[in-house]
Protein backbone atom coordinates (compact mmCIF):
# COMPACT_ATOMS: atom_id res chain seq x y z
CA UNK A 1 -41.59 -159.92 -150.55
CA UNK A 2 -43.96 -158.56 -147.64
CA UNK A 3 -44.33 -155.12 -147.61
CA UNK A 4 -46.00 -153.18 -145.35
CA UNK A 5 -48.96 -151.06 -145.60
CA UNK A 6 -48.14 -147.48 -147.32
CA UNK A 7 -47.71 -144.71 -144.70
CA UNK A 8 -48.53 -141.24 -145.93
CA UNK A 9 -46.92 -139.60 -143.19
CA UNK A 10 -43.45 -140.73 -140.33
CA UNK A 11 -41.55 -138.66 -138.19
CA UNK A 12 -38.07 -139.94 -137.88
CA UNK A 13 -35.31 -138.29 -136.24
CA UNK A 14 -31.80 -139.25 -137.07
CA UNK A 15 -29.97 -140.54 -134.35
CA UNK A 16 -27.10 -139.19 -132.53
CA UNK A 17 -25.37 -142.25 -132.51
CA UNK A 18 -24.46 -144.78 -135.28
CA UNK A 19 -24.03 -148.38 -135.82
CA UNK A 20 -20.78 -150.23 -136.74
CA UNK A 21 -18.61 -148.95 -134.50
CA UNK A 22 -18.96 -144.80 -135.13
CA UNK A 23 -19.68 -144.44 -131.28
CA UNK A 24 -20.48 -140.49 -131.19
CA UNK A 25 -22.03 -138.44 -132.99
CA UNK A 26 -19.24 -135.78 -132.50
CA UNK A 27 -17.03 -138.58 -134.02
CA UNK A 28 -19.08 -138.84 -137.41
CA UNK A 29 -18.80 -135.54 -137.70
CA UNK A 30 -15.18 -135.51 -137.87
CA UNK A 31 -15.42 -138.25 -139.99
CA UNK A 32 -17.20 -136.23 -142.23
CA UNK A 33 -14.52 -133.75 -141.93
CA UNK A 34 -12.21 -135.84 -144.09
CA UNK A 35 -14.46 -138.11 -146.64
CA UNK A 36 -12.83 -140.90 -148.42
CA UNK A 37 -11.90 -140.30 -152.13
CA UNK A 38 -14.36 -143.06 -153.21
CA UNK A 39 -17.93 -143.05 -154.93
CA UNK A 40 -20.65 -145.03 -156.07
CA UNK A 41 -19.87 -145.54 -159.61
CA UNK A 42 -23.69 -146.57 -160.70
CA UNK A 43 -26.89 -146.78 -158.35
CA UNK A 44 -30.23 -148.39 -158.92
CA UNK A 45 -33.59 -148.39 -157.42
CA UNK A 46 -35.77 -151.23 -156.58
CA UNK A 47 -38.85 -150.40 -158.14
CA UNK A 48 -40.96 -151.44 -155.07
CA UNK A 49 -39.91 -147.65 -154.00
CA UNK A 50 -42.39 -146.21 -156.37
CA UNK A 51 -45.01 -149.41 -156.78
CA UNK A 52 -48.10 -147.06 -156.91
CA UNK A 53 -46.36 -144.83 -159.52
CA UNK A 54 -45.21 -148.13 -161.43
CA UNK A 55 -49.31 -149.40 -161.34
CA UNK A 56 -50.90 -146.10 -162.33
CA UNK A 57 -48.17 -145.54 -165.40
CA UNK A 58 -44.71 -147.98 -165.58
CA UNK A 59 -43.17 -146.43 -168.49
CA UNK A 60 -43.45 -142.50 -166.84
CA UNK A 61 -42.61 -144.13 -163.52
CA UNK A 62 -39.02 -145.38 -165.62
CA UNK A 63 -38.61 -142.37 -167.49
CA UNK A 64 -38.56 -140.51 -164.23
CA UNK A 65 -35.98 -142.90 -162.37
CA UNK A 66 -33.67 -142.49 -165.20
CA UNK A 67 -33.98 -139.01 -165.54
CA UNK A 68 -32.84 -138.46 -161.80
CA UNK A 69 -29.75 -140.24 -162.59
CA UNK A 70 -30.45 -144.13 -161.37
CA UNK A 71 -28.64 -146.32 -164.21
CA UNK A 72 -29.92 -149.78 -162.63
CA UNK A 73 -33.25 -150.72 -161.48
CA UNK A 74 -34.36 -153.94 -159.79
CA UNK A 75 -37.65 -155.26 -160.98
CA UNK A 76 -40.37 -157.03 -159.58
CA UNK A 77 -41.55 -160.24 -161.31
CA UNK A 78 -43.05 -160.29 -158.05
CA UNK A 79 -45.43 -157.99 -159.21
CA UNK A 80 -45.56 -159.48 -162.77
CA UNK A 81 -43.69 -156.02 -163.82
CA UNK A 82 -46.80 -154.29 -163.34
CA UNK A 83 -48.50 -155.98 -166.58
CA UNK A 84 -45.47 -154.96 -169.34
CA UNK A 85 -44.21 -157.35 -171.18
CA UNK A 86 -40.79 -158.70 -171.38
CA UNK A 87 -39.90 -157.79 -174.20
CA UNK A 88 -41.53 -154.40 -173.94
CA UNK A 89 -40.07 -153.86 -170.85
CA UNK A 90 -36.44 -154.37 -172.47
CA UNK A 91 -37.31 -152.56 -175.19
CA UNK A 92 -37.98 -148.85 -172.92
CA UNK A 93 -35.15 -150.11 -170.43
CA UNK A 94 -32.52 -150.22 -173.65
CA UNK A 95 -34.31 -146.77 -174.69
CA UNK A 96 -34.01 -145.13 -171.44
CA UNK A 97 -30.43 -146.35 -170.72
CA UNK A 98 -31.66 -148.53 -167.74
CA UNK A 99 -30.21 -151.75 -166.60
CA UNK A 100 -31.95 -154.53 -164.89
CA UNK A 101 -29.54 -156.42 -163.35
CA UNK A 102 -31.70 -158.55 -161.23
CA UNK A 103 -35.40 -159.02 -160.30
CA UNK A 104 -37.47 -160.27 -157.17
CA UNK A 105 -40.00 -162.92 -157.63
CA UNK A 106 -41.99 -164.58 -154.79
CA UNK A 107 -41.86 -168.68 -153.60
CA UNK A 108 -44.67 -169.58 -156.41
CA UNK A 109 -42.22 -169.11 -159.31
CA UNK A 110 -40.37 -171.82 -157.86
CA UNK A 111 -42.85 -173.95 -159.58
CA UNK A 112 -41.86 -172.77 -162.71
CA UNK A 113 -38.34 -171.69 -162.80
CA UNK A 114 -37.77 -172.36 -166.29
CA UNK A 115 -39.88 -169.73 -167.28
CA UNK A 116 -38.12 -167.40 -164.74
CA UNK A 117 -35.13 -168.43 -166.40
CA UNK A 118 -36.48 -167.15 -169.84
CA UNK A 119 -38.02 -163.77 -168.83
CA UNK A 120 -34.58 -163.30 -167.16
CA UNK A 121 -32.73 -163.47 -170.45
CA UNK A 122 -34.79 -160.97 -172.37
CA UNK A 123 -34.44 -158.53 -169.33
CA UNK A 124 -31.02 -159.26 -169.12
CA UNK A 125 -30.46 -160.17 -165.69
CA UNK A 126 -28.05 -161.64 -163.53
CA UNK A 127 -29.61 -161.99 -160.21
CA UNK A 128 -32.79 -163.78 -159.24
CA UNK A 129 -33.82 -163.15 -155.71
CA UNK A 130 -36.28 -164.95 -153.57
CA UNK A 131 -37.80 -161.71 -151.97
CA UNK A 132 -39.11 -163.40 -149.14
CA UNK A 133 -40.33 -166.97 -147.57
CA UNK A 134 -44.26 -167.39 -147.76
CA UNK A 135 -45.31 -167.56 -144.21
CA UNK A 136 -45.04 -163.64 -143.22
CA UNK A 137 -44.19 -162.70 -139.82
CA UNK A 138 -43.96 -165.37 -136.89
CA UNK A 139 -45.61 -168.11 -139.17
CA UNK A 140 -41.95 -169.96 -140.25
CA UNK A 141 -40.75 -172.49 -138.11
CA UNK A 142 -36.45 -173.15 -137.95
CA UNK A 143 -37.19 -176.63 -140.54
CA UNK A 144 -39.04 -174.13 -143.01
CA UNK A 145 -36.23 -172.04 -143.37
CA UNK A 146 -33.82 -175.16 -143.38
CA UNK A 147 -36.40 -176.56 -146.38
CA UNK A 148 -36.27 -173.00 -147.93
CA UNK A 149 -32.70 -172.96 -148.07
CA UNK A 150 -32.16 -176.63 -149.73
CA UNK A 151 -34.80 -175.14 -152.26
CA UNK A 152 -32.51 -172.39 -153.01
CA UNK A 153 -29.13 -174.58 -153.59
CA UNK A 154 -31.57 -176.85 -156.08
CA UNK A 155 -32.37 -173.16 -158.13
CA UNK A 156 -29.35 -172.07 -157.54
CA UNK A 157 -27.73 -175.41 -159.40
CA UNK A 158 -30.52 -175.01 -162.18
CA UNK A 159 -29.97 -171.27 -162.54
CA UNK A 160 -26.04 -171.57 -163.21
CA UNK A 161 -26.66 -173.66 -165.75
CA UNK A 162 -28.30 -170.38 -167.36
CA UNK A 163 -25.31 -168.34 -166.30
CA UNK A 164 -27.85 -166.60 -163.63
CA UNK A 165 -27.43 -166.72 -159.82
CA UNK A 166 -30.29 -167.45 -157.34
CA UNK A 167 -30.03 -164.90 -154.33
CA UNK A 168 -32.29 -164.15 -150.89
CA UNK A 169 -33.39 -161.50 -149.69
CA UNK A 170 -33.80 -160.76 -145.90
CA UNK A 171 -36.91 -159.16 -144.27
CA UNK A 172 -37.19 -157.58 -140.56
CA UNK A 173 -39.28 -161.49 -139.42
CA UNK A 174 -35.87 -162.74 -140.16
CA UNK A 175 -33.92 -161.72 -137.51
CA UNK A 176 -36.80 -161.46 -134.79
CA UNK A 177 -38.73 -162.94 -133.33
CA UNK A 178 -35.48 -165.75 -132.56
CA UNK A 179 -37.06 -169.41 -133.08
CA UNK A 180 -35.77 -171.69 -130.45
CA UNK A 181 -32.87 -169.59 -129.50
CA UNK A 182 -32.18 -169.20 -132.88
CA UNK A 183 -31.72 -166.73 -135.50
CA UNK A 184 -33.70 -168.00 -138.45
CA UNK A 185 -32.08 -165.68 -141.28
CA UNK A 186 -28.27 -167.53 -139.63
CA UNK A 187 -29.99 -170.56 -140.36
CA UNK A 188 -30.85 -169.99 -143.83
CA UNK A 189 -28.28 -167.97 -144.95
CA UNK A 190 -25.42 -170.79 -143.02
CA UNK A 191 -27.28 -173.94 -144.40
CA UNK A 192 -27.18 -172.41 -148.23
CA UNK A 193 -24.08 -173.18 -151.03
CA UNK A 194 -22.03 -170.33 -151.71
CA UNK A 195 -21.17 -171.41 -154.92
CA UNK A 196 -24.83 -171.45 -155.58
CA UNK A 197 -26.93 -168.83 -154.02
CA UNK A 198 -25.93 -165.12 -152.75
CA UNK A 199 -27.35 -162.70 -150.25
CA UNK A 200 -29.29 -159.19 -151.10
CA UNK A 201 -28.68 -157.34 -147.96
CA UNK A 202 -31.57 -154.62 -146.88
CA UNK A 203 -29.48 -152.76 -144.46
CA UNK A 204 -33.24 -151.13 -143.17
CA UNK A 205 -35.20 -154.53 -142.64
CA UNK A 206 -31.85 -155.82 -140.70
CA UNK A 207 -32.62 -153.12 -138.37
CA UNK A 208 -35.88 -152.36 -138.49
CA UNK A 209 -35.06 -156.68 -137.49
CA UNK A 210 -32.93 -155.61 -134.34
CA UNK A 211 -30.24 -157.02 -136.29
CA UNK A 212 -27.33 -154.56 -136.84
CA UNK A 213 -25.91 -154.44 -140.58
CA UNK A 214 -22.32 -154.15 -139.79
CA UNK A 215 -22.59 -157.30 -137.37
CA UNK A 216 -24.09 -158.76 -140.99
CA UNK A 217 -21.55 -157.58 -143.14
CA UNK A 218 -18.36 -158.84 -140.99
CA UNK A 219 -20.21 -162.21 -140.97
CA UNK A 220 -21.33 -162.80 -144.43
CA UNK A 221 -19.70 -159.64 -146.16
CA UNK A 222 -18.10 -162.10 -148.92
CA UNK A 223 -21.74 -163.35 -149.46
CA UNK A 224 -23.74 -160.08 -150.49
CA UNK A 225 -23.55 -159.07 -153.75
CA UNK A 226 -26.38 -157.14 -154.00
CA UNK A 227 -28.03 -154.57 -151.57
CA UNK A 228 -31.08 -152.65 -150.93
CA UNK A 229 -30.12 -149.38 -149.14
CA UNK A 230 -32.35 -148.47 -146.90
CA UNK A 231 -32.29 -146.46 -143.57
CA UNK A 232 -34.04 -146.96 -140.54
CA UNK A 233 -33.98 -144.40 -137.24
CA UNK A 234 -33.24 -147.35 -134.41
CA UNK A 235 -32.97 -150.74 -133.82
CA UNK A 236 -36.40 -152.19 -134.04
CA UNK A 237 -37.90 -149.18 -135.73
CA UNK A 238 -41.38 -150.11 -136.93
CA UNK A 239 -40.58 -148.18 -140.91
CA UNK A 240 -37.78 -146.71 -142.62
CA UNK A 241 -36.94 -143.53 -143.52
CA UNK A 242 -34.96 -141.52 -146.03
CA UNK A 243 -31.38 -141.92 -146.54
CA UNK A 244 -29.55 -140.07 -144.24
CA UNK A 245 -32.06 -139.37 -141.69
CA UNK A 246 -32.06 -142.51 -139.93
CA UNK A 247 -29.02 -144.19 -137.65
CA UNK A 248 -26.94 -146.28 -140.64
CA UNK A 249 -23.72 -144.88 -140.78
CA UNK A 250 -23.69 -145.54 -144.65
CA UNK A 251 -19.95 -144.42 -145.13
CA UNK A 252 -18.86 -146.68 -142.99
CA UNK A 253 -20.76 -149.49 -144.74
CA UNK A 254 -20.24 -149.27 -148.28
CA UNK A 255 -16.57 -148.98 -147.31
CA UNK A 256 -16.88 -152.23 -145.71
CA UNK A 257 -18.28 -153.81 -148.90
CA UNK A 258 -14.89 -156.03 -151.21
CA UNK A 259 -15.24 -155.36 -154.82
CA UNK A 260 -18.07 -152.87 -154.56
CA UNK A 261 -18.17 -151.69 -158.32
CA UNK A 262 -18.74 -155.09 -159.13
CA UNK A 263 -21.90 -155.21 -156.99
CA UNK A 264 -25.37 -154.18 -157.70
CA UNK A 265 -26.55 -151.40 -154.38
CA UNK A 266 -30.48 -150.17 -154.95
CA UNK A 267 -32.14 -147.41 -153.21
CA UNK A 268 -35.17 -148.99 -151.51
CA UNK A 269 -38.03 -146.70 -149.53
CA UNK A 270 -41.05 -148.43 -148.46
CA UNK A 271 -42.78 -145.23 -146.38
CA UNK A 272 -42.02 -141.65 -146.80
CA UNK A 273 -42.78 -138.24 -145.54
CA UNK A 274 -44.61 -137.00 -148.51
CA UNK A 275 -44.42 -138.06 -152.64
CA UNK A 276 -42.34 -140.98 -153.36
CA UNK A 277 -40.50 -139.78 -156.13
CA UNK A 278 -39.39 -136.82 -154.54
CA UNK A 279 -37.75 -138.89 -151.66
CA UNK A 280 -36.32 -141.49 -154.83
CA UNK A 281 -34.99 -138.14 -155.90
CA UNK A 282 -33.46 -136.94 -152.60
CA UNK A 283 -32.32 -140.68 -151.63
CA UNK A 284 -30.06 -140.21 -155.10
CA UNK A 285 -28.81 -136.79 -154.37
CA UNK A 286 -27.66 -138.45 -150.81
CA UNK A 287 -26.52 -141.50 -151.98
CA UNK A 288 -24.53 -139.91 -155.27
CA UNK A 289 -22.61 -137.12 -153.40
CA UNK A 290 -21.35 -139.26 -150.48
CA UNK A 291 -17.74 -140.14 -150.87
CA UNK A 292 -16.03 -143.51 -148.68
């Protein structure tokens, strides 16, 4: 997963317009005149949303997401969990009524997948997601992500045998800069098995990419079965910001999404405007009371 460096402080207006086809902002407005009769049923957080708090103190960090409401979180092998052991970590996950339905881990553990495997069965997840390729931004070429993605179908055959699923996540170098003309997250994402790997969609790194989520989701909708939501104030925006105050018309898109209670949709913030947990807190209240 690259991540950025930590800003302390962003100014991000929300913009008057909105992607995916809610042309005005006079228009979402009457939208929001006559919500849908639909909610999330559960919502998670990706744990990368409060990595500093995780590091300093993991078991206040999940007492605190669970006691804002979050029922799922997505952990970061990644990050080695932040030193807790597996079966630790279960253990306070089953105590604070926390899920962990799927975790990230970076292209290293693909040297040891089998172990991967294991830890995933005492956390008891479903998902394991490739959080990003290891070349950062502009270093891939168009045959790296075509080698990447025949990695992925070879997990992805070893992982059903554990009754797990191997899934990719996207990040903004994805979609831009284009390599030879090309998109490299189409190439990857066309050139994988279906009955093998899925797609974690980060609605904010597709545009913080230029790319526009709803473009995404009519194109590979059927594919994502796990999201990080995430908002971003333009196309090509340099951070994200807070749910809500940023251009994703989020409404729109989580109606778009087939069989969405079946699905697994984190809150992810990777900058904020002040103390992460208090955005984590206000990205729930946002995310919770909006109706589709």
């Amino acid at each position: 997963m690259h991540r950025r460096t930590f800003l302390t402080s962003i100014g991000l207006a929300a913009a008057a317009t909105r992607l995916g086809g809610c042309v005005t902002a006079s228009a979402h407005r009457a939208a929001a005149t006559n919500p849908g009769s639909r909610h999330l049923q559960r919502i998670g957080l990706q744990l990368y949303s409060l990595r500093d708090d995780a590091k300093n103190n993991l078991e206040a960090t999940l007492r605190n997401i669970a006691a804002i409401g979050y029922k799922d979180v997505e952990l970061l092998s990644s990050m080695h969990n932040f030193g807790m052991p597996a079966t630790q970590l279960r253990q306070l996950l089953d105590q604070l009524g926390l899920r962990a339905p799927s975790t990230h881990i970076d292209a290293d553990s693909f040297d040891n997948l089998d172990a991967v495997f294991d830890e995933a069965g005492t956390l008891g997840h479903q998902y394991i997601v490739l959080a990003s390729l290891p070349y950062g931004p502009g270093k891939a070429t168009l045959d790296d992500y075509r080698r990447w993605a025949d990695k992925l179908n070879e997990a992805g055959r070893q992982a059903r045998a554990h009754n797990l699923w191997m899934a990719f996540h996207d990040e903004a170098y994805d979609y831009s800069p284009r390599i030879e003309g090309q998109m490299p997250y189409d190439i990857l994402a066309d050139r994988t098995d279906p009955s093998l790997v899925r797609l974690q969609l980060d609605t904010g790194n597709a545009v913080e990419g230029g790319r526009d989520p709803f473009d995404l989701m009519r194109k590979y909708g059927s594919r994502y079965y796990l999201f990080h939501i995430k908002d971003a104030a333009r196309l090509g925006a340099p951070t994200d910001s807070e749910l809500g105050k940023g251009m994703i018309d989020f409404k729109q898109l989580l109606a778009m999404i087939p069989n969405i209670d079946d699905k697994f949709l984190y809150v992810e913030q990777e900058t904020y405007p002040g103390i992460p947990l208090e955005s984590a807190k206000r990205d729930y209240d946002y995310l919770s009371t909006l109706r589709f």
